[in-house]
C-alpha atoms as a PDB file:
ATOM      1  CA  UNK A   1     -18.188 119.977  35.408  1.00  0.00           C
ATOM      2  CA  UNK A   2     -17.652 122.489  38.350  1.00  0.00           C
ATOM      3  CA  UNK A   3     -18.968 125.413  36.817  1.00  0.00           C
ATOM      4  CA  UNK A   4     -21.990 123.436  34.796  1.00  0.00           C
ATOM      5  CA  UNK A   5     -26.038 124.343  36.138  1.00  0.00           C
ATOM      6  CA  UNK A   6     -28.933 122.991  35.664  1.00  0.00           C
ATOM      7  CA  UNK A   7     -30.250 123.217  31.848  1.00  0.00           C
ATOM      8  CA  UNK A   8     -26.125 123.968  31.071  1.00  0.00           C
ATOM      9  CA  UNK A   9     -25.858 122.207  27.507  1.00  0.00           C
ATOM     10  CA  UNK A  10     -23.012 119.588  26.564  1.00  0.00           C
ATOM     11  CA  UNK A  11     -21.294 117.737  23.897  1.00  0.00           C
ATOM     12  CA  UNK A  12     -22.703 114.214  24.598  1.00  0.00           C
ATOM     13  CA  UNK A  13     -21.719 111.344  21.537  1.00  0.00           C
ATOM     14  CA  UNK A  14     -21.817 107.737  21.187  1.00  0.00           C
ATOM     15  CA  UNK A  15     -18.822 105.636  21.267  1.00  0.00           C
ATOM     16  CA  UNK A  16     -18.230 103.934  18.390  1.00  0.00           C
ATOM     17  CA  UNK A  17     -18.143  99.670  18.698  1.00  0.00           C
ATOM     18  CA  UNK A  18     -14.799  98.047  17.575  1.00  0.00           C
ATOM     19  CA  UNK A  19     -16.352  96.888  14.107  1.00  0.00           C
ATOM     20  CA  UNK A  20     -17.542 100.510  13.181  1.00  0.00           C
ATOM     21  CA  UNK A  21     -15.727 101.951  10.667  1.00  0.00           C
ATOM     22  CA  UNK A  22     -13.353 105.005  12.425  1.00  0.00           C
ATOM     23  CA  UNK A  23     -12.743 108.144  11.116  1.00  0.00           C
ATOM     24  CA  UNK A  24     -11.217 111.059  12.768  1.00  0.00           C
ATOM     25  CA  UNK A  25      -9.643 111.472  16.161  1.00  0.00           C
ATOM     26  CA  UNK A  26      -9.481 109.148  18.983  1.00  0.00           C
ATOM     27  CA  UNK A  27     -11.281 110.869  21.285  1.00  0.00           C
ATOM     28  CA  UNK A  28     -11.481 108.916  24.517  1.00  0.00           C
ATOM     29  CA  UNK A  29     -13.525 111.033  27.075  1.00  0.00           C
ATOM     30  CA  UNK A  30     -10.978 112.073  29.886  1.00  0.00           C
ATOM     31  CA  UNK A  31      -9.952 115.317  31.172  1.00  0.00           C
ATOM     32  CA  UNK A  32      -6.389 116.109  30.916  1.00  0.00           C
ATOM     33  CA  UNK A  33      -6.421 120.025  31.696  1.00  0.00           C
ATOM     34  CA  UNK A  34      -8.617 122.886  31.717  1.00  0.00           C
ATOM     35  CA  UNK A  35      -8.041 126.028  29.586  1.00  0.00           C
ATOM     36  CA  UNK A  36      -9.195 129.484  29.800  1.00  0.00           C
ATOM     37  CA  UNK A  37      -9.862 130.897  26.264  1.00  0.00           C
ATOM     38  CA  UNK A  38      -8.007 133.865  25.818  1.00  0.00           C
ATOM     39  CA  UNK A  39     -10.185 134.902  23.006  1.00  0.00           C
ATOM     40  CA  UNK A  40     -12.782 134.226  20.356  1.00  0.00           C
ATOM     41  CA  UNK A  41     -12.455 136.322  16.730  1.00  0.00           C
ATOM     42  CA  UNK A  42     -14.906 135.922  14.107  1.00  0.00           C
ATOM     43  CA  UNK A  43     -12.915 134.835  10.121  1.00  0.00           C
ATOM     44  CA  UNK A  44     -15.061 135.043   7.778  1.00  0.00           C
ATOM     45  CA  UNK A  45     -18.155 132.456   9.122  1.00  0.00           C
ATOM     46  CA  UNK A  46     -15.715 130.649  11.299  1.00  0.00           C
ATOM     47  CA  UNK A  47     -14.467 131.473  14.727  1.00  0.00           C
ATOM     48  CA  UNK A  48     -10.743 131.146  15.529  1.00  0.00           C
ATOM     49  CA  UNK A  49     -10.590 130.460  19.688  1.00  0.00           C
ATOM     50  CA  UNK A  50      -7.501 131.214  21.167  1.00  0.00           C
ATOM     51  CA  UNK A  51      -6.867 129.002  24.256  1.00  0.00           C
ATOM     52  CA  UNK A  52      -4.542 128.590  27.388  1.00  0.00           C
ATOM     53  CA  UNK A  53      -4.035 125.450  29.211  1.00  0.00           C
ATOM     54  CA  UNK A  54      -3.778 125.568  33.313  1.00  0.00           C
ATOM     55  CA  UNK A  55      -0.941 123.163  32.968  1.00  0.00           C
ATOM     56  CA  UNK A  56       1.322 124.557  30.653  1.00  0.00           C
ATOM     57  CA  UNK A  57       3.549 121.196  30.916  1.00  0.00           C
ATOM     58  CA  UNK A  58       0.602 120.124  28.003  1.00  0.00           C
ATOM     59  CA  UNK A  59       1.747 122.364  25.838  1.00  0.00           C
ATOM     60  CA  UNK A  60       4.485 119.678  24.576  1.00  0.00           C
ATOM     61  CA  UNK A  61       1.545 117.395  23.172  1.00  0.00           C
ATOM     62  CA  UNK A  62      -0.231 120.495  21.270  1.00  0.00           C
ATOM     63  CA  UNK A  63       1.099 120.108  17.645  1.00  0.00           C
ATOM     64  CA  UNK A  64      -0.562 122.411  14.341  1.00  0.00           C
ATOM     65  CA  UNK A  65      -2.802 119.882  12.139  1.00  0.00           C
ATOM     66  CA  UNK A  66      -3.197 117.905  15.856  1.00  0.00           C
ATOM     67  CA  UNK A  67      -6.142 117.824  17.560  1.00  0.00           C
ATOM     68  CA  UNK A  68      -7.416 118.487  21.056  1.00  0.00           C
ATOM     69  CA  UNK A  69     -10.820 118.054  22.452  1.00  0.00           C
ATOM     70  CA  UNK A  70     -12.467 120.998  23.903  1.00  0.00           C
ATOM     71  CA  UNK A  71     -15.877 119.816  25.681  1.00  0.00           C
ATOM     72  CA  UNK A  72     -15.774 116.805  24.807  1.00  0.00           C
ATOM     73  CA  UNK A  73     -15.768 117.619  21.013  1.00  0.00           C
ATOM     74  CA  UNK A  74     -12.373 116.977  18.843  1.00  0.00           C
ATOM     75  CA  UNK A  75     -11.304 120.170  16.882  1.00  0.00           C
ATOM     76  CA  UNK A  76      -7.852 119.961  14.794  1.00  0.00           C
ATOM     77  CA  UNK A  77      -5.680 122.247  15.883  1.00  0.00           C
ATOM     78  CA  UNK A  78      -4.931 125.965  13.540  1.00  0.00           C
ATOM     79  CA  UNK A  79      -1.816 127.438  15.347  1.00  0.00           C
ATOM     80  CA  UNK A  80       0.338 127.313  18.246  1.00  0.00           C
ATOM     81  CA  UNK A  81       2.632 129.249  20.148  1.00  0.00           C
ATOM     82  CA  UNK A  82       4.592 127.147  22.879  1.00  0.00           C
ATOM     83  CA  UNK A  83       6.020 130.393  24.488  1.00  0.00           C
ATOM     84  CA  UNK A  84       3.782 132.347  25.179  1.00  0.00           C
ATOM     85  CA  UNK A  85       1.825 129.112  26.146  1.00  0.00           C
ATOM     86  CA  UNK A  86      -1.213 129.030  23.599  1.00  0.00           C
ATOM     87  CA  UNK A  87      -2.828 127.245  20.909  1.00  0.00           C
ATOM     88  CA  UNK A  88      -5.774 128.147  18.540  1.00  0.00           C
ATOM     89  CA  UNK A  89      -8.903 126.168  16.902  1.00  0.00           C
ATOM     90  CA  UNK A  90     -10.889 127.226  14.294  1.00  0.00           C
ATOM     91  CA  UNK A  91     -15.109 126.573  14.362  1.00  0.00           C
ATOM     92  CA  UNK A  92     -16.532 126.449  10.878  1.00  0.00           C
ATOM     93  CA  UNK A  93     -20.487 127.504  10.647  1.00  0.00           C
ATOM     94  CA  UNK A  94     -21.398 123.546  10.586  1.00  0.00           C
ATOM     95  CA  UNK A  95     -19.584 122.934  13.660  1.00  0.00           C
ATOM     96  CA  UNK A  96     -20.654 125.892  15.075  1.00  0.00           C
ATOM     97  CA  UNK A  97     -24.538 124.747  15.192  1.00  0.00           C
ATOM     98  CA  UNK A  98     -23.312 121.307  17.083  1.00  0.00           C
ATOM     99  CA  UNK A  99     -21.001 121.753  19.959  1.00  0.00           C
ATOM    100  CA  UNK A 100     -21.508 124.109  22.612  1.00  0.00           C
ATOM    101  CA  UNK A 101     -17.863 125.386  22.466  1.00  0.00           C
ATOM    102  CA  UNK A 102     -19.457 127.817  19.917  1.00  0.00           C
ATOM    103  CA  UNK A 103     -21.359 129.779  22.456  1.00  0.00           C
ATOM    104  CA  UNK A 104     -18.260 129.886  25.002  1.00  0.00           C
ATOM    105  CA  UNK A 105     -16.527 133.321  25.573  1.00  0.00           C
ATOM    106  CA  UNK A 106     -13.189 135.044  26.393  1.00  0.00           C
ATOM    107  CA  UNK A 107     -12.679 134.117  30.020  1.00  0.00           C
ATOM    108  CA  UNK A 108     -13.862 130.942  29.816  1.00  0.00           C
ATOM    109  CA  UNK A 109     -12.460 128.150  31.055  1.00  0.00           C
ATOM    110  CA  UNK A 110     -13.225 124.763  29.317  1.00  0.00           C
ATOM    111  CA  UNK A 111     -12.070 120.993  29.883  1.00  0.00           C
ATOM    112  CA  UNK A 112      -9.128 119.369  27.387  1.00  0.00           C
ATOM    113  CA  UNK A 113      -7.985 116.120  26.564  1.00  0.00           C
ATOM    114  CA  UNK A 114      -4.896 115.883  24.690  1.00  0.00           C
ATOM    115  CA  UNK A 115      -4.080 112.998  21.913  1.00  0.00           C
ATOM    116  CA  UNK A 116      -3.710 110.075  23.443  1.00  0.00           C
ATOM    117  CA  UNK A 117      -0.752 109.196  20.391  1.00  0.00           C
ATOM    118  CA  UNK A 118       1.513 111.970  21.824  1.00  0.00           C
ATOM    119  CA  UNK A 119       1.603 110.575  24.893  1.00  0.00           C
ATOM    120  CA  UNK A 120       2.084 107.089  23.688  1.00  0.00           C
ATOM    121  CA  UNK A 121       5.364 108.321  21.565  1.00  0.00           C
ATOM    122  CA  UNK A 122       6.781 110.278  24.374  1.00  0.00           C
ATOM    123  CA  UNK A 123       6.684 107.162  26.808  1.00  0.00           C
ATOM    124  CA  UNK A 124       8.085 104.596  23.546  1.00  0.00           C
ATOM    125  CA  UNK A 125      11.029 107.277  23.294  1.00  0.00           C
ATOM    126  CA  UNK A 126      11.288 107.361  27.202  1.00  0.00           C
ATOM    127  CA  UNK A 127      11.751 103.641  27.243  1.00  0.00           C
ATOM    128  CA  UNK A 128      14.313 103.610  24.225  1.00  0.00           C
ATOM    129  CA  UNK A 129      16.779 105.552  26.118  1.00  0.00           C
ATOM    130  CA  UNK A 130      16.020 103.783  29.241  1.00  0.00           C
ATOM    131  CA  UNK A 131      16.755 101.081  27.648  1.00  0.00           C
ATOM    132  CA  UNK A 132      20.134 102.771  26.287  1.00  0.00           C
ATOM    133  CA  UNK A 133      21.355 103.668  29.493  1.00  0.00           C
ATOM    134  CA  UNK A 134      20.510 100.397  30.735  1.00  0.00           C
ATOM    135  CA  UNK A 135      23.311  99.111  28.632  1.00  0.00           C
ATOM    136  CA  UNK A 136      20.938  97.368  26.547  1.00  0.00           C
ATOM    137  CA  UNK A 137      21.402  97.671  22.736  1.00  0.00           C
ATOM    138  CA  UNK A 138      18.817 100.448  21.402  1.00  0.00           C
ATOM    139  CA  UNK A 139      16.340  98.991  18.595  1.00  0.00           C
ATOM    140  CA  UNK A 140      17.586 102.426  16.507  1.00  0.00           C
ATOM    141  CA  UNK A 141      21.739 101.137  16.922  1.00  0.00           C
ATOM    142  CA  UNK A 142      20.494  97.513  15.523  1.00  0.00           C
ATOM    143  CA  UNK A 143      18.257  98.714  12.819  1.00  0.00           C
ATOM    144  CA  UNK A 144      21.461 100.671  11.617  1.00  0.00           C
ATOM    145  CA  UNK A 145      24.183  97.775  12.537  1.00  0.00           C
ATOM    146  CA  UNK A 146      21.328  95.283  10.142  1.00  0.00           C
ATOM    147  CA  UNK A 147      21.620  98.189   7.184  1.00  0.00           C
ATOM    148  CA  UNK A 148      25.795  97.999   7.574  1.00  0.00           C
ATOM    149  CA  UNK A 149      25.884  94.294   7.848  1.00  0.00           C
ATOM    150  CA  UNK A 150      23.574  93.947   4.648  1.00  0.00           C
ATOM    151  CA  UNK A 151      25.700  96.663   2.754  1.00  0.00           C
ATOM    152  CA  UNK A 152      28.803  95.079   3.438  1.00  0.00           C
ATOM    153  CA  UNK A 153      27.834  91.671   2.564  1.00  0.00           C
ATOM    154  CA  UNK A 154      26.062  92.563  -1.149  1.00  0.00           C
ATOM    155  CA  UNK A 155      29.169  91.679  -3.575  1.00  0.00           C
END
């Protein structure tokens, strides 16, 4: 919001109720990161933005065919390159005329949010091999100890 003025445009949307019918990404309105666009190059009547998070530690929840929202506004995600620290989203001409990400330029910087899923399977994983180390039996070594026991016992 830092670098917004008076008259600035942004991506404002309803939230959708609980009984809507969902579609899309889960978008939920925080700020994870910001990221300075690196650059904007027209394809065809899209434009392909090429984008670089401050925190680079991000970069682990930024997968091809994933989203991020830039502004406020969910795009899916085109390409990635996790070493040199960069990911790419492409604006089609419809999307173009209704998010102000469109009118952004190299230099840039805008806010992120990352998908919320990511983070929810990194801390499940987390707790699995907490779990492990824990001496507690992981729910991966029962799943497969049920599938031998089954086996074994079919005549």
């Amino acid at each position: 919001m830092g670098s917004l003025k008076e008259g600035s445009k942004v991506n404002l949307e309803r939230s959708v109720l609980a009984s809507s019918r969902m579609g899309g990404h889960f978008v939920q309105g925080h700020v994870d990161t910001t990221a300075k666009i690196l650059s904007v190059k027209p394809d065809g009547n899209s434009l392909v933005f090429r984008l670089q998070p401050r925190d680079l530690q991000i970069m682990r929840y930024v997968v091809e065919k994933g989203w991020v929202a830039i502004d406020g506004a969910s795009l899916t995600v085109t390409n990635v390159n996790d070493e040199e620290g960069w990911w790419e989203v492409m604006l089609i001409a419809y999307t173009q005329e209704r998010i102000v990400t469109a009118v952004k330029n190299e230099g840039d910087e805008v806010n992120v949010e990352i998908d919320i899923v990511g983070k929810y399977v990194e801390k499940s994983v987390q707790g699995y091999f907490q779990e492990t180390k824990k001496g507690n039996p992981a729910v991966l070594e029962k799943m497969v100890q049920r599938i031998v026991e089954q086996s074994l016992a079919k005549p």
